[in-house]
C-alpha atoms as a PDB file:
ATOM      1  CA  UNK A   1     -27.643 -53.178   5.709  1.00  0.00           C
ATOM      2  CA  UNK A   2     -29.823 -50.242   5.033  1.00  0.00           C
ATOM      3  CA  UNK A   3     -31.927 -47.950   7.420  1.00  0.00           C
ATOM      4  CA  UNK A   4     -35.333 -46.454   6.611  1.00  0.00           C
ATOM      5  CA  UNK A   5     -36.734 -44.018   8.855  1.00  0.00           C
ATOM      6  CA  UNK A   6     -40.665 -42.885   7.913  1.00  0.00           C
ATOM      7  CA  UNK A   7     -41.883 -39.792   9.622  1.00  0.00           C
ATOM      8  CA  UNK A   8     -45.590 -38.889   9.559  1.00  0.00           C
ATOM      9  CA  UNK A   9     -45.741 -35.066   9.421  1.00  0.00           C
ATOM     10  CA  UNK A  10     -46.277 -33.072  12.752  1.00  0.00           C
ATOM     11  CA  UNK A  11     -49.759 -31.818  13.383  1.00  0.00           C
ATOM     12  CA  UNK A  12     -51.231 -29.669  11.125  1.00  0.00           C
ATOM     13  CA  UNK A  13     -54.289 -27.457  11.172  1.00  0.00           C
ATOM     14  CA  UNK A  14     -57.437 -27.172   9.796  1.00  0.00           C
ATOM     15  CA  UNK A  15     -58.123 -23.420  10.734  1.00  0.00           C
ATOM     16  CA  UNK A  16     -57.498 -21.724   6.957  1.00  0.00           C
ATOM     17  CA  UNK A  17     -60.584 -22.922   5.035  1.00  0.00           C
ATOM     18  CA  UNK A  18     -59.271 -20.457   2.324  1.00  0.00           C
ATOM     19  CA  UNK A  19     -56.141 -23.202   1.946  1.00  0.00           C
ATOM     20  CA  UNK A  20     -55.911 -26.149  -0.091  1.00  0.00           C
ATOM     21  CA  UNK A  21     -54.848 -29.594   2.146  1.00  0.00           C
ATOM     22  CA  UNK A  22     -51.355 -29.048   0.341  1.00  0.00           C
ATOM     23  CA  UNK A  23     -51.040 -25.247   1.377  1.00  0.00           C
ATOM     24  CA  UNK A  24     -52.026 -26.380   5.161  1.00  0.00           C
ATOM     25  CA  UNK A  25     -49.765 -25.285   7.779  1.00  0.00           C
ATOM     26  CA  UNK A  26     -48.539 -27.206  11.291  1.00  0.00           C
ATOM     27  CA  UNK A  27     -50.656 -26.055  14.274  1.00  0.00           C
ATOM     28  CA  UNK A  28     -48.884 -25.196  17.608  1.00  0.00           C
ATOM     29  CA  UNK A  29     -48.890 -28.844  18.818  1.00  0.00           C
ATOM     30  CA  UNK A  30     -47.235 -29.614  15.793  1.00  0.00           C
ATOM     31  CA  UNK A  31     -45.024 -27.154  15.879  1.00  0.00           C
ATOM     32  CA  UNK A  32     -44.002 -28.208  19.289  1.00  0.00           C
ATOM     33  CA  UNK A  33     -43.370 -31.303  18.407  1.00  0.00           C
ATOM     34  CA  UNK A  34     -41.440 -31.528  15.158  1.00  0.00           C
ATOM     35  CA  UNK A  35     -38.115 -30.099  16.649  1.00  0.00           C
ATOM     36  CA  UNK A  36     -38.901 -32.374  20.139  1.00  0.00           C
ATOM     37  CA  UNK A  37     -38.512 -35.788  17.643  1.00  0.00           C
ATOM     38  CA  UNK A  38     -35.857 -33.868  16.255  1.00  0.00           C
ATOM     39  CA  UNK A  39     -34.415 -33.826  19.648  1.00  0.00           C
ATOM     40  CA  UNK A  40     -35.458 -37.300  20.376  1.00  0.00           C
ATOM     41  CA  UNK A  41     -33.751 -39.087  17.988  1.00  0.00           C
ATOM     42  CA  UNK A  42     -30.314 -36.939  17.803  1.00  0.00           C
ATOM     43  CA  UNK A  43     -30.425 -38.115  21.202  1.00  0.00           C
ATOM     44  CA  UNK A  44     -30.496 -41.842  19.524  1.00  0.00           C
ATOM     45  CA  UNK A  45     -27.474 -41.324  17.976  1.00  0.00           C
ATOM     46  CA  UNK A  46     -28.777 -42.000  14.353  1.00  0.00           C
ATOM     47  CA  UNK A  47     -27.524 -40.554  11.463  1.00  0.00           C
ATOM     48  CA  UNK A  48     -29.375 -40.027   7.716  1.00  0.00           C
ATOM     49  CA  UNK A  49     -27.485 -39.952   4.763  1.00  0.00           C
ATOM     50  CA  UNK A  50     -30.702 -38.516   2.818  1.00  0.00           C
ATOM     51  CA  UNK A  51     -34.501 -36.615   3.537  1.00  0.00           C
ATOM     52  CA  UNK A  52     -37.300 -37.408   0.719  1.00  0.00           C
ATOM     53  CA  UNK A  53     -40.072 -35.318   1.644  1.00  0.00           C
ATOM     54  CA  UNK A  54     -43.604 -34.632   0.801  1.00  0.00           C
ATOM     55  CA  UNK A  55     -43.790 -30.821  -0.612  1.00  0.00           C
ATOM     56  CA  UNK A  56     -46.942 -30.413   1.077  1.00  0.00           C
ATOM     57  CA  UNK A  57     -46.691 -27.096   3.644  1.00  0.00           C
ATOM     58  CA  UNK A  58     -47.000 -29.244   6.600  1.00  0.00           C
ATOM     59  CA  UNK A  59     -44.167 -31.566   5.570  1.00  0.00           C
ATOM     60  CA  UNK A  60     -41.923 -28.857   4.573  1.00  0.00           C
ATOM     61  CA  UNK A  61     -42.734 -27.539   8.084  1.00  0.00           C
ATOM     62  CA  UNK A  62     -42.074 -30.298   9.813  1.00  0.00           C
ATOM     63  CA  UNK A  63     -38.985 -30.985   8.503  1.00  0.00           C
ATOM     64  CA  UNK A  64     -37.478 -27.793   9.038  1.00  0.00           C
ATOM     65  CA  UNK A  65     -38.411 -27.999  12.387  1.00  0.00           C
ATOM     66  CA  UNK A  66     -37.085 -31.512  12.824  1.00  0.00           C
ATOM     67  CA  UNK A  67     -33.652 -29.754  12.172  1.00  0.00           C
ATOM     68  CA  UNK A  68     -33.530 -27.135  14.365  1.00  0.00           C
ATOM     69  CA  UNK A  69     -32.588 -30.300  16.922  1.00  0.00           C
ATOM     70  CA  UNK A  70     -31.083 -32.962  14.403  1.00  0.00           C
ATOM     71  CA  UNK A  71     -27.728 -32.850  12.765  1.00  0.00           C
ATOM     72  CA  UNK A  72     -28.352 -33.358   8.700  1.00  0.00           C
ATOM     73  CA  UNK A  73     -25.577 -32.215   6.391  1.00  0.00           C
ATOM     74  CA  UNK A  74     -27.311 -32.576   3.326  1.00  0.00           C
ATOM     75  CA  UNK A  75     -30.215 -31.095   1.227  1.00  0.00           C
ATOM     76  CA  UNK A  76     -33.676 -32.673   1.729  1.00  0.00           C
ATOM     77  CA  UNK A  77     -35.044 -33.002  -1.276  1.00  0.00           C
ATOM     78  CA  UNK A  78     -38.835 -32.286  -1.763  1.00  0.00           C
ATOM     79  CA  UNK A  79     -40.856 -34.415  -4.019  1.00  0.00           C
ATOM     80  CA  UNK A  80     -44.727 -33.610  -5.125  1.00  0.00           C
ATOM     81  CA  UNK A  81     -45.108 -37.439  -5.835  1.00  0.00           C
ATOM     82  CA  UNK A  82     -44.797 -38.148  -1.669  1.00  0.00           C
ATOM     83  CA  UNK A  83     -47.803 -36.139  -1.671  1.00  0.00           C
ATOM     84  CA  UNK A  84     -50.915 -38.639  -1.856  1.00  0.00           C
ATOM     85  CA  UNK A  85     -48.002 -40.946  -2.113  1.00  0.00           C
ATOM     86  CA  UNK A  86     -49.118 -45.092  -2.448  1.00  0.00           C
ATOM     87  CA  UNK A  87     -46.082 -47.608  -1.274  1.00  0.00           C
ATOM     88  CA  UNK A  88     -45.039 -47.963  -4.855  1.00  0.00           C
ATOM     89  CA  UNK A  89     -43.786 -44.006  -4.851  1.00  0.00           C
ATOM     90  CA  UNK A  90     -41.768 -44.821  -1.558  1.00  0.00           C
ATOM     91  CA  UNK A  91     -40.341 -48.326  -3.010  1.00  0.00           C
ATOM     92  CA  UNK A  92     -39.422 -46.452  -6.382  1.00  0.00           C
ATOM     93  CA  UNK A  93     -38.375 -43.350  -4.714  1.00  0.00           C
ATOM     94  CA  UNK A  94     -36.032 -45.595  -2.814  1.00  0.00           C
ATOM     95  CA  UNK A  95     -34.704 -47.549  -5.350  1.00  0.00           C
ATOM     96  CA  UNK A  96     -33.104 -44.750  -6.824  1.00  0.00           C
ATOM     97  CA  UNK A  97     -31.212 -43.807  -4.099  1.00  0.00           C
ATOM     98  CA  UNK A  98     -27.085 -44.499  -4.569  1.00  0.00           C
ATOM     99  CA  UNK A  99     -25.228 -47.535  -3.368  1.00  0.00           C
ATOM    100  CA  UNK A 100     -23.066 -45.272  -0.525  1.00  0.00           C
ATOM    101  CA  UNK A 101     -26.904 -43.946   1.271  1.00  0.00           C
ATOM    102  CA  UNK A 102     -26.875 -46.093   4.439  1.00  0.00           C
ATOM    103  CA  UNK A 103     -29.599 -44.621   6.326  1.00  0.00           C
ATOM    104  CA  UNK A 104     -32.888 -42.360   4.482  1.00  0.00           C
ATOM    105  CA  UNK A 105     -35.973 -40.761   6.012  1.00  0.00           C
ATOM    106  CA  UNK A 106     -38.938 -40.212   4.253  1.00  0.00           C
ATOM    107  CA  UNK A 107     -41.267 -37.654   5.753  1.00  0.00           C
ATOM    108  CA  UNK A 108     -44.716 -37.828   4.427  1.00  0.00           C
ATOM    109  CA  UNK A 109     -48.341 -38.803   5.107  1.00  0.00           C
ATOM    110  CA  UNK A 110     -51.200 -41.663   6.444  1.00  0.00           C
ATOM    111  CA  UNK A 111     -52.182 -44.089   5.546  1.00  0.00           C
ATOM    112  CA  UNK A 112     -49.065 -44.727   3.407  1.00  0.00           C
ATOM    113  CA  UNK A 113     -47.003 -44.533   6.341  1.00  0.00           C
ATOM    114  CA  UNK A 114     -49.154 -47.177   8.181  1.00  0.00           C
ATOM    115  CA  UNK A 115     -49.220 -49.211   5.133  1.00  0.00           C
ATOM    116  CA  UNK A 116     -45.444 -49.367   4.760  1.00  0.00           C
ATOM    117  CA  UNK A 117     -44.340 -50.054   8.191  1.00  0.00           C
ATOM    118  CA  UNK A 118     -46.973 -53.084   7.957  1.00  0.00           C
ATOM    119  CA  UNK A 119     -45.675 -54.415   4.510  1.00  0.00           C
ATOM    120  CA  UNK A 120     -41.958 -53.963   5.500  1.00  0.00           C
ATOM    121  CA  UNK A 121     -42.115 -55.096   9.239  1.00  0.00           C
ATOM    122  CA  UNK A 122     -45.772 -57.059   9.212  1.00  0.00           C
ATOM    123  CA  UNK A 123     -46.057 -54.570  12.279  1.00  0.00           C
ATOM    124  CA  UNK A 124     -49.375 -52.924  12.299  1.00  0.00           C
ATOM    125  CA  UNK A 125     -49.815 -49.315  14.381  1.00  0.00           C
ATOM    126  CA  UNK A 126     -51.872 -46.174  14.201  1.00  0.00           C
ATOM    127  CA  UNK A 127     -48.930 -43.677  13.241  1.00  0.00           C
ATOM    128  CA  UNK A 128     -49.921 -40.994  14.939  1.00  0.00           C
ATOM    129  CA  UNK A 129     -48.437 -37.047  13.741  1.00  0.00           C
ATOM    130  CA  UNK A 130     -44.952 -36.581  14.434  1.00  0.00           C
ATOM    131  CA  UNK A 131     -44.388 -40.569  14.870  1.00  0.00           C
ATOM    132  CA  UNK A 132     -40.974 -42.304  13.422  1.00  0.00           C
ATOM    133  CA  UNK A 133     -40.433 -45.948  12.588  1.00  0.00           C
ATOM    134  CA  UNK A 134     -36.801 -46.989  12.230  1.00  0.00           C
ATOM    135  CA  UNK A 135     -36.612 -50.283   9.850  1.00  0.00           C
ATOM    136  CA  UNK A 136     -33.106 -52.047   8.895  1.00  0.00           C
ATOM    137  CA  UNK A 137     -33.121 -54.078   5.955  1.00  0.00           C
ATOM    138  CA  UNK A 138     -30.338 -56.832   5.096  1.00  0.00           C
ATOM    139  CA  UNK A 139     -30.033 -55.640   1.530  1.00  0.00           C
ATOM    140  CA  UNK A 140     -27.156 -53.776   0.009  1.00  0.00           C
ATOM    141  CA  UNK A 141     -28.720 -51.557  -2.698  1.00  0.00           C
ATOM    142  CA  UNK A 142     -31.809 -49.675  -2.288  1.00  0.00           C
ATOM    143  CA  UNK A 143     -32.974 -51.203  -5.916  1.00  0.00           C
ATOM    144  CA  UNK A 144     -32.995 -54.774  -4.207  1.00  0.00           C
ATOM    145  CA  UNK A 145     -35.616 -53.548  -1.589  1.00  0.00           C
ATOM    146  CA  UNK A 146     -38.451 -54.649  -3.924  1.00  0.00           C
ATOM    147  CA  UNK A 147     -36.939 -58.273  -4.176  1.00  0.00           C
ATOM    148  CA  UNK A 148     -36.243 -58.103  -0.632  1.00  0.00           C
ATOM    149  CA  UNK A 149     -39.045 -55.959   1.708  1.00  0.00           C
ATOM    150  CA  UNK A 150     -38.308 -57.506   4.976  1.00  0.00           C
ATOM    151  CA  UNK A 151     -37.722 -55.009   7.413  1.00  0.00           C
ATOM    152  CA  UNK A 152     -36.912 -55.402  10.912  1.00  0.00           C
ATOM    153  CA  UNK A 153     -38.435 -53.043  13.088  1.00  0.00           C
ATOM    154  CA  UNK A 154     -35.505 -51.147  15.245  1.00  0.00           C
ATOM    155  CA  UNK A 155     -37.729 -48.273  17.080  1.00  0.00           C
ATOM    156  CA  UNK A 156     -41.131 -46.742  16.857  1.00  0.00           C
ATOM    157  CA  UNK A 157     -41.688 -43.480  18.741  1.00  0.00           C
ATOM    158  CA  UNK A 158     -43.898 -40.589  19.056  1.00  0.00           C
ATOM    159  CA  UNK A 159     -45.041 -37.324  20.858  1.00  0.00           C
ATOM    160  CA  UNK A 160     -46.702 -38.801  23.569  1.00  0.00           C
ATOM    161  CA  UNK A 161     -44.279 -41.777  23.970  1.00  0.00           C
ATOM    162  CA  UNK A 162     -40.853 -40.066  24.249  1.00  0.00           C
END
């Protein structure tokens, strides 16, 4: 079995005109809540063998926030093709993960985050900032996740929720 967590980024702002949407930074809601899911789902007890992330500012951001409350003992690694990412990326992105990765979270943007918790888990929702979905797959390599999509929704949270 393998785990996917998606992450939408946390909040960002639209206060530096003189910044390009990639360059954007969190604002303080965001900030606030990045290390609060952090907290949130240490407090789950789940563990991630790997972090793909956007390299947009606000993902970077978020992430690093994220881990001032959760336990990762690896290095994220940052990837410019998450940013204005289509489900594709994520499946290939995945797919080249190794056979030992149990459990990966990918930390990016809407609406590919909405569109890949409906065509892994046929589960429709909003995705707010700052949300997590937690899917488990019966597969036992990442590369079989395109033969294979079906997901089974284990936990949806976020800000406002927890």
């Amino acid at each position: 079995m393998k785990n996917l967590l998606l992450m939408r980024h946390a909040k960002s702002s639209w206060n530096h005109s003189n910044l390009s949407d990639h360059q954007r930074p969190l604002n303080r809601r965001g900030r606030r809540d990045a290390p609060r899911m952090g907290a949130f789902l240490q407090g789950q007890g789940i563990e991630v063998d790997a972090i793909l992330c956007s390299s947009a500012q606000r993902t970077r951001e978020t992430l690093s926030l994220f881990l001032e409350e959760f336990t990762f003992e690896h290095e994220a690694e940052f990837l410019n093709k998450l940013y204005h990412a289509d489900l594709r990326n994520y499946i290939d992105e995945l797919a080249k993960l190794p056979e030992e990765t149990e459990s990966v979270m990918i930390i990016g943007h809407n609406p590919t985050m909405a569109h890949a918790l409906d065509f892994f888990c046929d589960e429709y929702e909003k995705f707010p900032t700052a949300a997590i979905a937690h899917i488990a797959f019966e597969i036992d390599e990442w590369n079989k996740l395109i033969e294979n999509p079906n997901g089974r929704l284990l936990g949806y949270w976020f800000p406002k929720g927890i």
